[in-house]
PDB file of N, CA and C in Angstrom:
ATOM      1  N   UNK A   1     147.997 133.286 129.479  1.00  0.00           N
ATOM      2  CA  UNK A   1     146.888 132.554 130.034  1.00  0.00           C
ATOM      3  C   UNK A   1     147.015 131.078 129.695  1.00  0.00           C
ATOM      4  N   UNK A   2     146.655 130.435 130.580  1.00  0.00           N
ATOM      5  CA  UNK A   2     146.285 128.865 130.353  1.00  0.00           C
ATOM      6  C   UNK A   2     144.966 128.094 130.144  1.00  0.00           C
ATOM      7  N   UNK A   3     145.559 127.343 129.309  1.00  0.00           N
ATOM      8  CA  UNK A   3     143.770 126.688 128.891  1.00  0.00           C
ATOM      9  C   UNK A   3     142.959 126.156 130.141  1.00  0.00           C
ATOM     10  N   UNK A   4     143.936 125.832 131.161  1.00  0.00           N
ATOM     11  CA  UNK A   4     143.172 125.930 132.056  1.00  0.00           C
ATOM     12  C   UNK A   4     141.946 127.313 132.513  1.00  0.00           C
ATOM     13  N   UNK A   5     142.189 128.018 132.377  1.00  0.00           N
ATOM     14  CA  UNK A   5     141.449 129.079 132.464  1.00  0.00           C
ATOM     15  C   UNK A   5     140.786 129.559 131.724  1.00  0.00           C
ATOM     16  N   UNK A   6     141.012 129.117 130.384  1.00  0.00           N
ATOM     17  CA  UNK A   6     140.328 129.694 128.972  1.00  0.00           C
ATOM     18  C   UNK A   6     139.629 128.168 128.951  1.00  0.00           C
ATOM     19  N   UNK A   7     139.068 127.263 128.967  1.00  0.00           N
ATOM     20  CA  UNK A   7     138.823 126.183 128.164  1.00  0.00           C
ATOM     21  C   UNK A   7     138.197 126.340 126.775  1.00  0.00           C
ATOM     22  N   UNK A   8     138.613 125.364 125.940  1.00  0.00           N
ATOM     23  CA  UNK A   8     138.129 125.590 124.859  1.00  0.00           C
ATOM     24  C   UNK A   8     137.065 125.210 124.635  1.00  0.00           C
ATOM     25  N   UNK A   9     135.666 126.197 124.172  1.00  0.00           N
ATOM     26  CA  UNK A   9     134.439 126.090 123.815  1.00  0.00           C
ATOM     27  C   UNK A   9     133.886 124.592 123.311  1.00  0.00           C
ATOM     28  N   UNK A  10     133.363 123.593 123.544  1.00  0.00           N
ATOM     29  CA  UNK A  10     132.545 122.683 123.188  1.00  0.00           C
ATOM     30  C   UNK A  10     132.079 122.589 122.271  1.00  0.00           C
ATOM     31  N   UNK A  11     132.532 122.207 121.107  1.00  0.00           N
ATOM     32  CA  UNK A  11     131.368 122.483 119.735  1.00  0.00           C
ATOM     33  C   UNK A  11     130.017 121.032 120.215  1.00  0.00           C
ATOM     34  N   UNK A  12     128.683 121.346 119.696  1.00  0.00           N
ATOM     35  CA  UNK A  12     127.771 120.582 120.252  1.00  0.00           C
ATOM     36  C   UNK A  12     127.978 119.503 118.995  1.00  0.00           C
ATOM     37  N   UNK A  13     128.247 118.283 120.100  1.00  0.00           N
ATOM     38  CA  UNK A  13     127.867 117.220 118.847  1.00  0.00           C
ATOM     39  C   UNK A  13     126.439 116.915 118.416  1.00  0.00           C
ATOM     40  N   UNK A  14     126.927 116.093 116.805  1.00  0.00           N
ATOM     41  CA  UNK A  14     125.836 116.000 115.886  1.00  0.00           C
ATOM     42  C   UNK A  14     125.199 114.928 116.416  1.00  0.00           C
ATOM     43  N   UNK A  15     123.779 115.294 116.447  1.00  0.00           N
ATOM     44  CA  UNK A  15     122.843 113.892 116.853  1.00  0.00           C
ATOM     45  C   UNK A  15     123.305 112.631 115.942  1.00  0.00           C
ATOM     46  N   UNK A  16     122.675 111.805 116.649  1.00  0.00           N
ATOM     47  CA  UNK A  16     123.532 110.642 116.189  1.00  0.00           C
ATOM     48  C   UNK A  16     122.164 110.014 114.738  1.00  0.00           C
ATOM     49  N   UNK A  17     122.497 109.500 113.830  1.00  0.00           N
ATOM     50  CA  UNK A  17     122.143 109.546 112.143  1.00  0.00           C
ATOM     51  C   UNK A  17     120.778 108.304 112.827  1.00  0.00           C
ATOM     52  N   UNK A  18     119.898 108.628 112.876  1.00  0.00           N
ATOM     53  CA  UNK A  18     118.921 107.875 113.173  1.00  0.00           C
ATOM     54  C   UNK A  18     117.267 107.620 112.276  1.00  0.00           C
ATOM     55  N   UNK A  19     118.172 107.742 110.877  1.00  0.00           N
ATOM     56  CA  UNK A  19     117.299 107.439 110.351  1.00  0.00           C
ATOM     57  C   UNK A  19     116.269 106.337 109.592  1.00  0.00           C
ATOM     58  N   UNK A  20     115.031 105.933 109.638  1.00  0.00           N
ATOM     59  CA  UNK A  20     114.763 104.622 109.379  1.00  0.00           C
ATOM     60  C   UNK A  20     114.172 104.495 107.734  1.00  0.00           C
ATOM     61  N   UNK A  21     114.178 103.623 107.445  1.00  0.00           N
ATOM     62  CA  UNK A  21     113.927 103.140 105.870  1.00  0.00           C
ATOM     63  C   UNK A  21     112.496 102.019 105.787  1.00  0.00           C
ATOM     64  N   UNK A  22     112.005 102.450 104.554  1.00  0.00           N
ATOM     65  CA  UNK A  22     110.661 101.414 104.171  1.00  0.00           C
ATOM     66  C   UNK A  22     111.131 100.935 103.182  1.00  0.00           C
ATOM     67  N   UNK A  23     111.541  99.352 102.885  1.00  0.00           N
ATOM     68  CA  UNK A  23     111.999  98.734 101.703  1.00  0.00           C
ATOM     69  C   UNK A  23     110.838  98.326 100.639  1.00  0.00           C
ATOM     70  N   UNK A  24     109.438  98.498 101.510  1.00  0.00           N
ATOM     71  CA  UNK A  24     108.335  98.206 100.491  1.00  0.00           C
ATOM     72  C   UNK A  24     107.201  99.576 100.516  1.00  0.00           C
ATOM     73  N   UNK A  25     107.863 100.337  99.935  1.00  0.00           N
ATOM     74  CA  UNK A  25     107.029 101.773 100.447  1.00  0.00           C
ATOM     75  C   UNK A  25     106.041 101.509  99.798  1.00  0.00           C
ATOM     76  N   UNK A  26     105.777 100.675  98.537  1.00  0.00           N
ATOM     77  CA  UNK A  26     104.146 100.554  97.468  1.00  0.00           C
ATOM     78  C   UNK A  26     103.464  99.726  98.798  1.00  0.00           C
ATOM     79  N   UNK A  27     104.085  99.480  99.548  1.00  0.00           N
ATOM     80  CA  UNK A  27     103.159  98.420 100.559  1.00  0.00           C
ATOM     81  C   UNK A  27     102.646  99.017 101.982  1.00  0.00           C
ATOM     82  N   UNK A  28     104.160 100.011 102.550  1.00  0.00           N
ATOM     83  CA  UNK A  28     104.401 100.769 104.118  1.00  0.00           C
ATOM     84  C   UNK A  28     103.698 102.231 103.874  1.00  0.00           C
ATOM     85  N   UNK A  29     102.725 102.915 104.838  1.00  0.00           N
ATOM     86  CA  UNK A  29     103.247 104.454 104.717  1.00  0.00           C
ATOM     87  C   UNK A  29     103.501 104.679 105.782  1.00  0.00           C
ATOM     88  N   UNK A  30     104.287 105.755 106.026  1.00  0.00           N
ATOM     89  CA  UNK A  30     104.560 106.468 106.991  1.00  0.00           C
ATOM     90  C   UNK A  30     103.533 106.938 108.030  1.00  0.00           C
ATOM     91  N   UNK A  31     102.735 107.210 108.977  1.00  0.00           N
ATOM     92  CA  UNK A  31     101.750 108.463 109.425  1.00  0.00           C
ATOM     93  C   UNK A  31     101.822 108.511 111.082  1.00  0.00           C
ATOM     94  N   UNK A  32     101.246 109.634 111.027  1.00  0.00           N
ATOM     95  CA  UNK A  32     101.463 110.669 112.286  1.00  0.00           C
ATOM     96  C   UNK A  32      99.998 110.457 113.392  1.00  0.00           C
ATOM     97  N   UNK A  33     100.416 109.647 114.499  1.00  0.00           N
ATOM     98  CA  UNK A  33      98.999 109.157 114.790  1.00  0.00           C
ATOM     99  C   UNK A  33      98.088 110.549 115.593  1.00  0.00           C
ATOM    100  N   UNK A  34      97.359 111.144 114.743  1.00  0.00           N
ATOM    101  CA  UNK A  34      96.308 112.451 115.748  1.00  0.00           C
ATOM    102  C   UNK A  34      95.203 112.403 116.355  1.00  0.00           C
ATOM    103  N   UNK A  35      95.345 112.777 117.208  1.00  0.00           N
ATOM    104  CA  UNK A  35      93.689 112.346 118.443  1.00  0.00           C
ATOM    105  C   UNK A  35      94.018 111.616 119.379  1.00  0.00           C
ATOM    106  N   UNK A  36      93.130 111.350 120.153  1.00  0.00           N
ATOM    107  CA  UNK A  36      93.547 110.242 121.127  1.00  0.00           C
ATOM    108  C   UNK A  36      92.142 109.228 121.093  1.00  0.00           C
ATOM    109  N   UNK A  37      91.425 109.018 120.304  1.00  0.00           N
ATOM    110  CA  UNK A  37      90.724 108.373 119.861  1.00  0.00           C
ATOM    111  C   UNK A  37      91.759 106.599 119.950  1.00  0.00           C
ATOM    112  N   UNK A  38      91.187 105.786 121.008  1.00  0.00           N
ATOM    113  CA  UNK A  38      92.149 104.321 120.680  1.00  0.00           C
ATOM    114  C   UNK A  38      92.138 103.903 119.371  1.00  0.00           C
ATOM    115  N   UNK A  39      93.845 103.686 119.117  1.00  0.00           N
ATOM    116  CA  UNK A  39      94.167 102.760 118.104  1.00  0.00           C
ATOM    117  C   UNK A  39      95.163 102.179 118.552  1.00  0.00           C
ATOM    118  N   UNK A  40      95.521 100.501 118.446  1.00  0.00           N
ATOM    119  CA  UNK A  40      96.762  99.939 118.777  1.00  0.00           C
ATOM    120  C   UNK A  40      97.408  99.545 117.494  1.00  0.00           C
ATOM    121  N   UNK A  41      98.496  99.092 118.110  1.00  0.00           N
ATOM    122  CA  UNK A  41      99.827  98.715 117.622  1.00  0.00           C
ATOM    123  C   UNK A  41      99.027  97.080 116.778  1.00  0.00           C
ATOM    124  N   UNK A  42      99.226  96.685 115.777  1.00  0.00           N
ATOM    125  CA  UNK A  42      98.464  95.194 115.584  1.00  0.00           C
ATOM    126  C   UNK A  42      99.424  94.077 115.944  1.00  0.00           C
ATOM    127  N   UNK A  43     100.287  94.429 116.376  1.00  0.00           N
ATOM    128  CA  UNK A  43     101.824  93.281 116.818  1.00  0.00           C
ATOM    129  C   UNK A  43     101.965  93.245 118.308  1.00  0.00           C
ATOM    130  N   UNK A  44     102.156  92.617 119.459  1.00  0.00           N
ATOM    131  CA  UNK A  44     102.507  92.076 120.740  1.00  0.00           C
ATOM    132  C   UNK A  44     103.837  92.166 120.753  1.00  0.00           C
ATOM    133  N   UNK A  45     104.282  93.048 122.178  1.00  0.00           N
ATOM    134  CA  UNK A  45     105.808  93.102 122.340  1.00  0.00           C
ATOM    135  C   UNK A  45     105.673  91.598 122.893  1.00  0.00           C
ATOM    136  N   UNK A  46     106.795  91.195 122.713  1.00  0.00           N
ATOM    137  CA  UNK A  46     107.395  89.806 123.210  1.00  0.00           C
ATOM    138  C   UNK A  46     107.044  89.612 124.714  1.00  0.00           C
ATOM    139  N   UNK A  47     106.267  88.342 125.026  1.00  0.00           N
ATOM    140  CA  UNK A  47     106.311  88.156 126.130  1.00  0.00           C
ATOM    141  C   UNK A  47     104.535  88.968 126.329  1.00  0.00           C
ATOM    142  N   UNK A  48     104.287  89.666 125.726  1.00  0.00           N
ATOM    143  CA  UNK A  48     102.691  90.177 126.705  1.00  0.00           C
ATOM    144  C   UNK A  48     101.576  89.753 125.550  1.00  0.00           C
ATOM    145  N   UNK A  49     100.681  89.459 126.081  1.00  0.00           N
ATOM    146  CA  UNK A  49      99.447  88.827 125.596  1.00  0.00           C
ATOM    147  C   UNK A  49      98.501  89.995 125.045  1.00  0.00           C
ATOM    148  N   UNK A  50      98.566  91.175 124.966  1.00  0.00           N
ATOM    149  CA  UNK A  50      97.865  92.243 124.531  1.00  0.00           C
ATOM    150  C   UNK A  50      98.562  93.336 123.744  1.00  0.00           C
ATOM    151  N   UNK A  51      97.875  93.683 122.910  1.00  0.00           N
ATOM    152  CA  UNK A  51      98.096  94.792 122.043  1.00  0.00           C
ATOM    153  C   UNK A  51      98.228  96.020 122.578  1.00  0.00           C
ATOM    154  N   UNK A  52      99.740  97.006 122.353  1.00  0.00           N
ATOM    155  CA  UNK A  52      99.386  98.866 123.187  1.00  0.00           C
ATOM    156  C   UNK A  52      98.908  99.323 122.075  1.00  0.00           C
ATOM    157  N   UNK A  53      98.427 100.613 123.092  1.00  0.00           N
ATOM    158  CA  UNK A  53      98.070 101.667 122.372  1.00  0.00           C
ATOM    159  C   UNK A  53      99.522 102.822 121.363  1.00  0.00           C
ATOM    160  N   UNK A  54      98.911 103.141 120.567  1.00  0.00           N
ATOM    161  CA  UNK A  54      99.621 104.194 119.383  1.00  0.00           C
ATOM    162  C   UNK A  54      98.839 105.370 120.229  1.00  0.00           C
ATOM    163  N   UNK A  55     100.004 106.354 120.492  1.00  0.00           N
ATOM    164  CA  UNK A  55      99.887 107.409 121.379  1.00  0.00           C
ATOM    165  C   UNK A  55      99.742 108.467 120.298  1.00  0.00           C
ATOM    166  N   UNK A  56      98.799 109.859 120.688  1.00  0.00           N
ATOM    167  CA  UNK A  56      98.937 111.344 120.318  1.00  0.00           C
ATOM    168  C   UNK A  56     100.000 111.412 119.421  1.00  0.00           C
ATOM    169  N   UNK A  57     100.265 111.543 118.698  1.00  0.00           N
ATOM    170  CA  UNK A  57     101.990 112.612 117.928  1.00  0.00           C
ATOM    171  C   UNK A  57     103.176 111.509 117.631  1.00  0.00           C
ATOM    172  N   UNK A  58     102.071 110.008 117.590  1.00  0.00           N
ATOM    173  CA  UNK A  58     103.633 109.019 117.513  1.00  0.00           C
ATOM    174  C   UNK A  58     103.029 108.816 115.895  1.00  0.00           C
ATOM    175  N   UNK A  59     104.502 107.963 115.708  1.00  0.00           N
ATOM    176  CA  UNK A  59     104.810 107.545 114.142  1.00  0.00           C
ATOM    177  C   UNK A  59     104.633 106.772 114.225  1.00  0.00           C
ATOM    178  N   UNK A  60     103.688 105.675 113.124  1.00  0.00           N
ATOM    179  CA  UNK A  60     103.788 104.631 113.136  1.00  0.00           C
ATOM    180  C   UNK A  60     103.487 104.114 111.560  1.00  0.00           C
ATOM    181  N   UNK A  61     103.509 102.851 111.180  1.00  0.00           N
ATOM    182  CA  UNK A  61     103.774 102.530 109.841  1.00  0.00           C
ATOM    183  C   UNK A  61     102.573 101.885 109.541  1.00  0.00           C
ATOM    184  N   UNK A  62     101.782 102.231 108.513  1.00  0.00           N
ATOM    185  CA  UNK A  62     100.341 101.509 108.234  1.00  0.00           C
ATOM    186  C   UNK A  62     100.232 100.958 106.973  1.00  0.00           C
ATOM    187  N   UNK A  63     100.263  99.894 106.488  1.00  0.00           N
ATOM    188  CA  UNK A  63      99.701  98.914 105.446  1.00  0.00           C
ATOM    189  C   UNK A  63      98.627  98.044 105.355  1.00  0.00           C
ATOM    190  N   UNK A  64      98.292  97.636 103.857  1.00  0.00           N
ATOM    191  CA  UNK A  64      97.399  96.633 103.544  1.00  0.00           C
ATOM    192  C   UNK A  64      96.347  96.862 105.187  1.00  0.00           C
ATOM    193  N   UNK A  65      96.063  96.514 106.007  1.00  0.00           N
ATOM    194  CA  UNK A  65      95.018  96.355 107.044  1.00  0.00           C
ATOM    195  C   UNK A  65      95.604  96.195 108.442  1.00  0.00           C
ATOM    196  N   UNK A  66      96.857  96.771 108.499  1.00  0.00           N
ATOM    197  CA  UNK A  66      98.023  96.597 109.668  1.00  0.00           C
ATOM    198  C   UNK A  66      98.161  97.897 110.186  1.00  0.00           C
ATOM    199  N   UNK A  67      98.436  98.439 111.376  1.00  0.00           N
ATOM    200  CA  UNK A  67      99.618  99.773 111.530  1.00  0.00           C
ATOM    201  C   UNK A  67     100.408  99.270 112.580  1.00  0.00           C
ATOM    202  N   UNK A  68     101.595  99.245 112.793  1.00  0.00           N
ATOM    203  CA  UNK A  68     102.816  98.794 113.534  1.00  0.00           C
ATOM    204  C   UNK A  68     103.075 100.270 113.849  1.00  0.00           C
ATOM    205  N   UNK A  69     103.431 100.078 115.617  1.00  0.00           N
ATOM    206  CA  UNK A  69     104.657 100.754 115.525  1.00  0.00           C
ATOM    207  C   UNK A  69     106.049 100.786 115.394  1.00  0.00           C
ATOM    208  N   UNK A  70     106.706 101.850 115.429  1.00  0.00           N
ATOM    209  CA  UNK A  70     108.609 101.809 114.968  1.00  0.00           C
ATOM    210  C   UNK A  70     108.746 100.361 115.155  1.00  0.00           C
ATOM    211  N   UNK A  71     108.691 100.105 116.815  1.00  0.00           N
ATOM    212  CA  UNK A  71     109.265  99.229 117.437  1.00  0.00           C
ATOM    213  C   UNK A  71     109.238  98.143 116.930  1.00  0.00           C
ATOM    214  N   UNK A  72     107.772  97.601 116.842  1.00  0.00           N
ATOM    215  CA  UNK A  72     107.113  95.920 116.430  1.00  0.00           C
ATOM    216  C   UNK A  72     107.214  96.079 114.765  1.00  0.00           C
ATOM    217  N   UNK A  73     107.796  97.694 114.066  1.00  0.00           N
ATOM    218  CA  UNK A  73     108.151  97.142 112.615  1.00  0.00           C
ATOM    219  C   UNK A  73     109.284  96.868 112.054  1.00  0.00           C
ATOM    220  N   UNK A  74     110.696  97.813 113.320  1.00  0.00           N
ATOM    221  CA  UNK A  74     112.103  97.256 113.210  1.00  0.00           C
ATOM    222  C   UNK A  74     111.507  95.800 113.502  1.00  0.00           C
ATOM    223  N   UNK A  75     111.730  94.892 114.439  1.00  0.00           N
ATOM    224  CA  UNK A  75     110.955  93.948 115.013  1.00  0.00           C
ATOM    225  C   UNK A  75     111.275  92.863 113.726  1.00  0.00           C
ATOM    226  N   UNK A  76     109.633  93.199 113.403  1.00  0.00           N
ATOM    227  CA  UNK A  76     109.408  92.469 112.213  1.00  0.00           C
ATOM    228  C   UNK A  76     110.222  92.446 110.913  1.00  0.00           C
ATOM    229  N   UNK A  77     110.810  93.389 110.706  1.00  0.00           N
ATOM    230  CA  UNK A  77     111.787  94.002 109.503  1.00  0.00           C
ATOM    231  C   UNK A  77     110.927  94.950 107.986  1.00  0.00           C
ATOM    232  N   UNK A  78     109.716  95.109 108.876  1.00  0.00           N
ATOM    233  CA  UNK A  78     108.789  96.087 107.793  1.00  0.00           C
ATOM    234  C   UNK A  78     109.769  97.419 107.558  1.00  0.00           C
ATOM    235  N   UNK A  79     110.538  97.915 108.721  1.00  0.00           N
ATOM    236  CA  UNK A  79     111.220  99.134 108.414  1.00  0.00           C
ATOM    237  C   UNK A  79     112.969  98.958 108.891  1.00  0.00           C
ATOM    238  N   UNK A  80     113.548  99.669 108.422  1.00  0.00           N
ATOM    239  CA  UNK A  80     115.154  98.542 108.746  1.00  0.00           C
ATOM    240  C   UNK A  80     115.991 100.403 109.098  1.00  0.00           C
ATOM    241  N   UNK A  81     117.037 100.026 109.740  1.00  0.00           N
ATOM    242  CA  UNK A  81     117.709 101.343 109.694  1.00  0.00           C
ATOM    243  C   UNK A  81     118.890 100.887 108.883  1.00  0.00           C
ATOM    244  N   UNK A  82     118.913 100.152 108.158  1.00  0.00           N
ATOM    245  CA  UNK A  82     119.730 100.074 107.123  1.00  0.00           C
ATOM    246  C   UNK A  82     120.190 100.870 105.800  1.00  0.00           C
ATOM    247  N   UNK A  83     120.661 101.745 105.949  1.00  0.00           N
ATOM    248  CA  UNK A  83     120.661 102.921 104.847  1.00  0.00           C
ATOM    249  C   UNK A  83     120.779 102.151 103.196  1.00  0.00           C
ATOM    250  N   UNK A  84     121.587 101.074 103.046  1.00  0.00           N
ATOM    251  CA  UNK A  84     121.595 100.291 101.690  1.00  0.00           C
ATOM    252  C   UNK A  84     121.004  99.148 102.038  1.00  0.00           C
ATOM    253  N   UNK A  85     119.851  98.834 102.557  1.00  0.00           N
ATOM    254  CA  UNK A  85     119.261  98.065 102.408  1.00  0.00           C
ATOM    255  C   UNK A  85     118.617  97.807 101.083  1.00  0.00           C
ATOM    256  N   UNK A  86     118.855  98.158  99.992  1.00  0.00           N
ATOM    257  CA  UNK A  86     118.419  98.263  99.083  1.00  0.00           C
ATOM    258  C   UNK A  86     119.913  96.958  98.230  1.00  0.00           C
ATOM    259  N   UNK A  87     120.583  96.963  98.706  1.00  0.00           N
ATOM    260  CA  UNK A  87     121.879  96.428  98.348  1.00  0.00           C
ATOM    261  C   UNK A  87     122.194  95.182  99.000  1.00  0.00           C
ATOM    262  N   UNK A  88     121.570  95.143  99.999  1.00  0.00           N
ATOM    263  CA  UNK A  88     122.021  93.901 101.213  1.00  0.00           C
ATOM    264  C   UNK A  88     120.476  93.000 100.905  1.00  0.00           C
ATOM    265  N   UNK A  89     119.541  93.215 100.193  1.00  0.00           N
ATOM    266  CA  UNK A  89     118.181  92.346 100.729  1.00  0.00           C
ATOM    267  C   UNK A  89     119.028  91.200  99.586  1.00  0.00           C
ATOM    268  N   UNK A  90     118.228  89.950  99.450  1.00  0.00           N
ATOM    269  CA  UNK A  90     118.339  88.605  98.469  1.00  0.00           C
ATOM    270  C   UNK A  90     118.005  89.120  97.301  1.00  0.00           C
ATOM    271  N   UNK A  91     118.814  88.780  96.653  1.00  0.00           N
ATOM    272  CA  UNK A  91     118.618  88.964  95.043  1.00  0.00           C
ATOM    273  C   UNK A  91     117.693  87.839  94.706  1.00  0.00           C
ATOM    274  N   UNK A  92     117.116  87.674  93.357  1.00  0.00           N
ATOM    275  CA  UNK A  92     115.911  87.089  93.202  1.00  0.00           C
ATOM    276  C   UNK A  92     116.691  85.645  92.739  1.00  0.00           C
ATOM    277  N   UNK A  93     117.771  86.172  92.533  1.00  0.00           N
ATOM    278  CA  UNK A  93     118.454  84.785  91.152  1.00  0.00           C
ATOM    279  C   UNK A  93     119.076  83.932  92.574  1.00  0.00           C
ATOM    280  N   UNK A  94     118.909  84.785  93.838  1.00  0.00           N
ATOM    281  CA  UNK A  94     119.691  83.891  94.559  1.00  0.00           C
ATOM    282  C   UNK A  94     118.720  83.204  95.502  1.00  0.00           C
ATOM    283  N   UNK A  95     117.596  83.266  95.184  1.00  0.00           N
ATOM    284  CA  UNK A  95     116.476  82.791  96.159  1.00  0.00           C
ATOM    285  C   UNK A  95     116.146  81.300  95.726  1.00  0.00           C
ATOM    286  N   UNK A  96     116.190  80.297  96.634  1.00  0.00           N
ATOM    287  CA  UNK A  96     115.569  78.884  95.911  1.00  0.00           C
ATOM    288  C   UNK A  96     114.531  78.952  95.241  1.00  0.00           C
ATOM    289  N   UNK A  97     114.069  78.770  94.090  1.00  0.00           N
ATOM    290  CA  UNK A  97     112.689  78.230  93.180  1.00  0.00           C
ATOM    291  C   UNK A  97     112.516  76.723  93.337  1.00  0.00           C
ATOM    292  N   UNK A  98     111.269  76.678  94.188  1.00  0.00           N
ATOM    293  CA  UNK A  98     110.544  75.211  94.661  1.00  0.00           C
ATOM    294  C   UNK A  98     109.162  75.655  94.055  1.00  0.00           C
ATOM    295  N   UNK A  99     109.310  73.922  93.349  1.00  0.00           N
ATOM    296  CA  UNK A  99     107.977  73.529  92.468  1.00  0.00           C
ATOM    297  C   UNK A  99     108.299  73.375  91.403  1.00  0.00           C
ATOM    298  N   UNK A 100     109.398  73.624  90.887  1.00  0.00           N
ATOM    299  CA  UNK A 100     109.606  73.839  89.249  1.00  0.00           C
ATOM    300  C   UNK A 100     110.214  72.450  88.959  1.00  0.00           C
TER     301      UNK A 100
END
C-alpha cells in the first residue's frame, strides 16, 4: 500500500500558548463579568469617543476604581503576555532619581 492511500493520521495541534500575566496583582484582579446588568470598559478604543460595554462571561481586569478589558489592559500594559516579564520590567537602580 501507498501512503497515498493510507495517509498518515493528523495529530491535532497544540493551541497556541496564550497566556496573559498581571505584573501588579496587589493592584489587578482577575474577574468574570456575570449578568448583563451594564458595565463598561473605563478606557476608549482608539479613535471612538465612548466607552463599550463588558459583555456576559467576559474577563476583564478590575482595580483601585477601574475595570479594563483584555484589550484596553494589553493596551495600557496593566496585563502583558510576557511570560518573564518579571525579568524584562526596569530595575529600580536603573530608573532616574529626580529631586535629589
Amino acid at each position: 500500500m501507498s501512503d497515498f492511500e493510507n495517509p498518515p493520521i493528523e495529530q491535532e495541534q497544540a493551541p497556541p500558548d496564550v497566556r496573559l500575566y498581571i505584573p501588579e496583582p496587589n493592584v489587578w484582579t482577575a474577574r468574570v463579568k456575570l449578568g448583563w446588568e451594564k458595565e463598561y470598559c473605563y478606557a476608549k478604543f482608539p479613535g471612538q469617543d465612548y466607552l463599550h460595554l463588558l459583555l456576559n462571561g467576559e474577563i476583564f481586569i478590575e482595580g483601585r476604581d477601574e475595570r479594563l478589558c483584555l484589550t484596553c489592559a494589553l493596551r495600557r500594559g496593566v496585563i502583558t503576555t510576557d511570560r518573564l516579564y518579571w525579568q524584562n520590567r526596569p530595575r529600580l537602580s536603573s530608573l532616574p532619581v529626580h529631586g535629589l
